[in-house]
Protein backbone atom coordinates (compact mmCIF):
# COMPACT_ATOMS: atom_id res chain seq x y z
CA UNK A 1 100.47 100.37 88.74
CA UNK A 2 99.67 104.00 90.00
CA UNK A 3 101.81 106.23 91.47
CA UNK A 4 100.68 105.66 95.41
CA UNK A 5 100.68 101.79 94.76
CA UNK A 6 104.17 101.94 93.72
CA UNK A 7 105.15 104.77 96.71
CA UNK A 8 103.92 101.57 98.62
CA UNK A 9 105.50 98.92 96.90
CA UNK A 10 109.01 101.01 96.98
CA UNK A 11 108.76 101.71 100.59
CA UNK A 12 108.21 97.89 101.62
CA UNK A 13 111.38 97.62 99.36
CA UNK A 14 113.68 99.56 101.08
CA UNK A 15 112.98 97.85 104.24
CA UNK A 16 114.42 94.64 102.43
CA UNK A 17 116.98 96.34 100.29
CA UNK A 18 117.91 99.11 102.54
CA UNK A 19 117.80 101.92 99.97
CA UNK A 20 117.70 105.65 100.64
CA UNK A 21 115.35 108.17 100.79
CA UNK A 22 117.18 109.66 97.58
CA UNK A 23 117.29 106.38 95.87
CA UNK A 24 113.53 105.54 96.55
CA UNK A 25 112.56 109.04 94.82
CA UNK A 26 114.71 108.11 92.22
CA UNK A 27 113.00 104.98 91.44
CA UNK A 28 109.90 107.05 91.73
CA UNK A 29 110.55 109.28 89.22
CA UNK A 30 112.14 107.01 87.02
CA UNK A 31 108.80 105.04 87.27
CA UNK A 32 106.93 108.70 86.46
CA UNK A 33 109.01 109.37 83.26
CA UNK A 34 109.18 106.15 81.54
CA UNK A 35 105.17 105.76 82.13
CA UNK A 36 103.87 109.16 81.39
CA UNK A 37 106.56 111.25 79.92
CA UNK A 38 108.95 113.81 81.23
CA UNK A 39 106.25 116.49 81.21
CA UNK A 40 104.83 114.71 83.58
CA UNK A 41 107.43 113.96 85.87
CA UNK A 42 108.05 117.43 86.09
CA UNK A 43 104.60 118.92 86.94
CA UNK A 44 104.71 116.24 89.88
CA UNK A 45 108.01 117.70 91.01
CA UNK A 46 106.28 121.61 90.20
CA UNK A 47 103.65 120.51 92.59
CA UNK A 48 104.67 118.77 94.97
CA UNK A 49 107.56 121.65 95.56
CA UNK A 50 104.64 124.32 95.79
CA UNK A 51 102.69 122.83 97.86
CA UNK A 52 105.73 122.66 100.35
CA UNK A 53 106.04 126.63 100.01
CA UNK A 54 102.33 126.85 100.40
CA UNK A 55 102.27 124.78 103.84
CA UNK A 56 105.86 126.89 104.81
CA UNK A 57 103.93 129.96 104.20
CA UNK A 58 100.55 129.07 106.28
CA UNK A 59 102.56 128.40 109.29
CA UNK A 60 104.45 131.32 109.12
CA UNK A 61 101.31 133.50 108.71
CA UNK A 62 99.37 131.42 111.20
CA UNK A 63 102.36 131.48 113.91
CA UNK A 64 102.17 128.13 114.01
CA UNK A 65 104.95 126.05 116.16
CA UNK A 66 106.58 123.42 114.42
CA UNK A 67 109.31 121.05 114.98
């Protein structure tokens, strides 16, 4: 299964199970490290947490209004 079919299949989950968001990136990265290593997992996480800075930073120097 790749990664977006199981964000799916996790997210139709935890309408049934009534997990967290936590717990559902949990499972993801569970999923991530048992199928293609901890390296892996961790570029994912490297990223994913850059691109956050990246957007952060293009709204700042764009003046952007956000909620």
């Amino acid at each position: 299964m790749d990664s977006i079919k199981l964000k799916k299949t996790i997210d139709e989950l935890s309408k049934i199970i009534n997990i967290s968001e936590e717990q559902k990136q949990s499972l993801f990265y569970k999923y991530l490290i048992d199928s293609k290593g901890i390296d892996y997992a961790r570029g994912y996480l490297d990223a994913n947490e850059k691109a956050i800075i990246d957007i952060k930073n293009i709204i700042e120097q764009e003046n952007i209004e956000c909620d």
